[in-house]
C-alpha atoms as a PDB file:
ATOM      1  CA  UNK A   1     -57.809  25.180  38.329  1.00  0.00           C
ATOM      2  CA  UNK A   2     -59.378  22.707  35.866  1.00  0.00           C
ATOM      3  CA  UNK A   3     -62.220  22.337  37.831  1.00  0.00           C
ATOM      4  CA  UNK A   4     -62.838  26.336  37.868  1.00  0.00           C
ATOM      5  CA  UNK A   5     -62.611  26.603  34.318  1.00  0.00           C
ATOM      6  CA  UNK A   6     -64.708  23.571  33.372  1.00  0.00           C
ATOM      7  CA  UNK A   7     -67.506  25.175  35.657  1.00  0.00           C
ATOM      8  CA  UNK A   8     -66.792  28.268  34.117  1.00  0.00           C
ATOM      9  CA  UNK A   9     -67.479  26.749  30.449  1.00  0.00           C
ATOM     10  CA  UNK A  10     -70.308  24.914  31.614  1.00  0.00           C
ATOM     11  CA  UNK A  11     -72.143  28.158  33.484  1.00  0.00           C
ATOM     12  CA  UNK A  12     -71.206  30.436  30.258  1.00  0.00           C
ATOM     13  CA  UNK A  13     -71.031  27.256  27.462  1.00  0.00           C
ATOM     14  CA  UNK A  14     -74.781  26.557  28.172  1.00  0.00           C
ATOM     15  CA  UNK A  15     -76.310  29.463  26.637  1.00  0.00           C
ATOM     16  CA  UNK A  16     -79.053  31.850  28.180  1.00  0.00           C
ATOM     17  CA  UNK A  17     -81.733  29.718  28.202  1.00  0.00           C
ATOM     18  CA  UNK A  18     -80.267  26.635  30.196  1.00  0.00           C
ATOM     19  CA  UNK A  19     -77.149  28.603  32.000  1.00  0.00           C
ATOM     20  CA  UNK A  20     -77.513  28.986  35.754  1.00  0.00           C
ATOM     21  CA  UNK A  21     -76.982  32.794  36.692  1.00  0.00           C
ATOM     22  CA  UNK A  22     -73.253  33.962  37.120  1.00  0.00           C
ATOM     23  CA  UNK A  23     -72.441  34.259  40.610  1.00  0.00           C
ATOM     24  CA  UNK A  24     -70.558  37.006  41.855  1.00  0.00           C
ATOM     25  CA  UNK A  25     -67.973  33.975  42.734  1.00  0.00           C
ATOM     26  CA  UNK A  26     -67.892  33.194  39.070  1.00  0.00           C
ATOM     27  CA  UNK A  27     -67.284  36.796  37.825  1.00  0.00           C
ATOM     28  CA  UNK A  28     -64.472  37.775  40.057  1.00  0.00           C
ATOM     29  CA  UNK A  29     -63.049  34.806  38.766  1.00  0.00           C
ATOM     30  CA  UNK A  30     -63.650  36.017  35.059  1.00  0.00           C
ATOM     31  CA  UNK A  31     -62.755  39.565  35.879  1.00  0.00           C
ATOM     32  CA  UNK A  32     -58.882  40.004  35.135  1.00  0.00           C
ATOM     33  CA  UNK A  33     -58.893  43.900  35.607  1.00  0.00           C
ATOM     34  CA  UNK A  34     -60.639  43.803  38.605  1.00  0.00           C
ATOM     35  CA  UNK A  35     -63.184  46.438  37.271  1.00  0.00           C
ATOM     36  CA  UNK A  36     -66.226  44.543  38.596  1.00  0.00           C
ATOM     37  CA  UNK A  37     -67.751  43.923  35.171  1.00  0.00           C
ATOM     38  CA  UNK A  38     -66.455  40.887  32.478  1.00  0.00           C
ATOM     39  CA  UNK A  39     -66.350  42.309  29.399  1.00  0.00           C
ATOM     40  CA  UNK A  40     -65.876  40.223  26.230  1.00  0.00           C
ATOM     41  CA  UNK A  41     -62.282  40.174  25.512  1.00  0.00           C
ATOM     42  CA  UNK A  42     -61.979  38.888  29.216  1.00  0.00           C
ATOM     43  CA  UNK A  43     -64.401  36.115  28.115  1.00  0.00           C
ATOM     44  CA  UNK A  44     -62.563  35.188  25.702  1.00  0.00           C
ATOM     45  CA  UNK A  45     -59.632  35.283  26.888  1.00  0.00           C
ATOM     46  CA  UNK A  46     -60.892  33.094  30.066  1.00  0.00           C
ATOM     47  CA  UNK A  47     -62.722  30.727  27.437  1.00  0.00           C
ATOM     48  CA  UNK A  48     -59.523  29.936  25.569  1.00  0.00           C
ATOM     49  CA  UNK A  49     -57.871  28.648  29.161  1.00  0.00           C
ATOM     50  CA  UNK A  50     -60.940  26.646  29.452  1.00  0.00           C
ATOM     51  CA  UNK A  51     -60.913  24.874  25.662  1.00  0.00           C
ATOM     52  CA  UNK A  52     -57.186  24.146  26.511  1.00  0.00           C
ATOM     53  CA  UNK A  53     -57.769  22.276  29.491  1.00  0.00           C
ATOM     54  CA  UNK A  54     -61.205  20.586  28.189  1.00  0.00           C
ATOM     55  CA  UNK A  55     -59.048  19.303  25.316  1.00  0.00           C
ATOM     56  CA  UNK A  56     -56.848  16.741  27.267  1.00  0.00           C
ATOM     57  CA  UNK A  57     -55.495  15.241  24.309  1.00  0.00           C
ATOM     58  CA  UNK A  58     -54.756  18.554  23.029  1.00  0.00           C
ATOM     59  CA  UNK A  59     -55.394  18.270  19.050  1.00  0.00           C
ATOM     60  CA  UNK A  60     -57.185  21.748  18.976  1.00  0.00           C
ATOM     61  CA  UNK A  61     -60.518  19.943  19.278  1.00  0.00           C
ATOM     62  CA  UNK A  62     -63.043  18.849  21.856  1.00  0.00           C
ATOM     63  CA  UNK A  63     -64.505  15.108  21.275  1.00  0.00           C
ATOM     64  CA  UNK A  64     -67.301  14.220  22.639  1.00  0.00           C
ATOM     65  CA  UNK A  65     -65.489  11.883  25.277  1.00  0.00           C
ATOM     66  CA  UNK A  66     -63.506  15.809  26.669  1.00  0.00           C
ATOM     67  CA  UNK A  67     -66.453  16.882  26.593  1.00  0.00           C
ATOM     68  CA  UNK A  68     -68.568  14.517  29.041  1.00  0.00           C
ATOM     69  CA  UNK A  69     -68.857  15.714  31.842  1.00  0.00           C
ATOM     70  CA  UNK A  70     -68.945  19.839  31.339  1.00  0.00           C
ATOM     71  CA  UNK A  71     -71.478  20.002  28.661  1.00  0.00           C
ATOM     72  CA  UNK A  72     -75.280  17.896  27.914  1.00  0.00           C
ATOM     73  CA  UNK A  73     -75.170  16.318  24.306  1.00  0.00           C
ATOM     74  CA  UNK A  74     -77.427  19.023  22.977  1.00  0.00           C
ATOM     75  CA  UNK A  75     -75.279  21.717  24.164  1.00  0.00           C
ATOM     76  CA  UNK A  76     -72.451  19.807  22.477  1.00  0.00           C
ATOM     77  CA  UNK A  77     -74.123  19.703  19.275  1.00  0.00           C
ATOM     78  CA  UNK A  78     -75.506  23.274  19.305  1.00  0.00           C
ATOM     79  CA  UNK A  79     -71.767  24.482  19.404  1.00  0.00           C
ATOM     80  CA  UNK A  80     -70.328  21.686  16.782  1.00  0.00           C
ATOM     81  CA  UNK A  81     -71.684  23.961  14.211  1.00  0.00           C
ATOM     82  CA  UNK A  82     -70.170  21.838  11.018  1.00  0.00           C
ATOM     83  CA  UNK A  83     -71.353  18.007  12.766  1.00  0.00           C
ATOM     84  CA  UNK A  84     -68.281  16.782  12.930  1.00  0.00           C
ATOM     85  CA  UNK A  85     -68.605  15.143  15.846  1.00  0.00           C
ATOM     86  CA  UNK A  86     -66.055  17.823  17.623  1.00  0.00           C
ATOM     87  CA  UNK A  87     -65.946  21.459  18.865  1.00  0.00           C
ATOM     88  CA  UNK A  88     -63.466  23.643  17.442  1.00  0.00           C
ATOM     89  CA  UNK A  89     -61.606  26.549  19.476  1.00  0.00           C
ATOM     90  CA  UNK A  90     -63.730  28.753  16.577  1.00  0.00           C
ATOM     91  CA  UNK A  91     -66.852  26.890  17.142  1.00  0.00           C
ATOM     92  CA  UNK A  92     -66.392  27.207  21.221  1.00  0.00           C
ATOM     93  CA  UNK A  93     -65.646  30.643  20.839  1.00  0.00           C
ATOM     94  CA  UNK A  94     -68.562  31.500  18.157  1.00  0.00           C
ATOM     95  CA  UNK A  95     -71.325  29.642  21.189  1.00  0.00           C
ATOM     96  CA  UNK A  96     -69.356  31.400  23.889  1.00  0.00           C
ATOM     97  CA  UNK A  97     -69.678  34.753  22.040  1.00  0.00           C
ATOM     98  CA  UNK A  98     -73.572  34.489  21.374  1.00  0.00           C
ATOM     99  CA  UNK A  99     -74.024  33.116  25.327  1.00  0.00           C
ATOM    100  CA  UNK A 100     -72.405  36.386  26.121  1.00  0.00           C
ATOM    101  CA  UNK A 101     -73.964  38.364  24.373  1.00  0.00           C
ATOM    102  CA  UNK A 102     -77.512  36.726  25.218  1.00  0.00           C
ATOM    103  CA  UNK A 103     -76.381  37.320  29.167  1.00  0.00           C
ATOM    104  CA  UNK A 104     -75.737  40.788  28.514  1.00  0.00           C
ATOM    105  CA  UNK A 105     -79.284  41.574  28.796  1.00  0.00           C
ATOM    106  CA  UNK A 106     -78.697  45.472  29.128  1.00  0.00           C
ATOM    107  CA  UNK A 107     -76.450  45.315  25.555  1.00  0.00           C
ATOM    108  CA  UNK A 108     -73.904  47.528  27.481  1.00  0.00           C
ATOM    109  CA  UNK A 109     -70.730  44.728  26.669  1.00  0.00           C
ATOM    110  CA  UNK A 110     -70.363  44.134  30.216  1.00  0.00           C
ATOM    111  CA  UNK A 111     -71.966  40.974  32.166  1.00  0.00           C
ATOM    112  CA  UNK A 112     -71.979  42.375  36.188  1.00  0.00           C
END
């Protein structure tokens, strides 16, 4: 289970321009009604799994040392927004949000 969601943050965590394409693997796994579409709440919801188990020491932030391993050192500093030298559950959200939306390249809400 970690390793799913780690892949799953690091597929949807990179951002458009450096993400490797969804697979249909990766959105069944995202897809919690089973509608064949993720839509953005099921993101999120997904996403917040994955920040929990990316923070291992669980103080509601991701340090650079959680973060080794699932995302470059540019992609961690795109998403630590303030340069604090950790991602926030707001910060991960606020990259995972524009990734999404950037991936939804039909602006229908749905990645599929």
């Amino acid at each position: 289970m970690k390793h799913l969601l780690a892949t799953a943050a690091l597929v949807l965590f990179a951002g458009a321009a450096w993400a490797q394409p969804l697979t249909t693997e990766d959105l069944r796994d995202l897809d919690a009604n089973g509608d064949g579409a993720v839509d953005a709440a099921e993101l999120d919801s997904y996403m917040v799994e994955a920040f929990k188990t990316i923070d291992a020491d669980g103080d509601g932030a991701i340090s650079g040392d959680e973060g080794q391993g699932i995302m470059t050192p540019e992609l961690f500093n795109q998403a630590d927004k303030n340069g604090d030298g950790k991602i926030s559950l707001e910060e991960f959200q606020a990259q995972t949000r524009a990734d999404f939306s950037a991936a939804d390249q039909n602006d229908d809400g749905l990645l599929n």
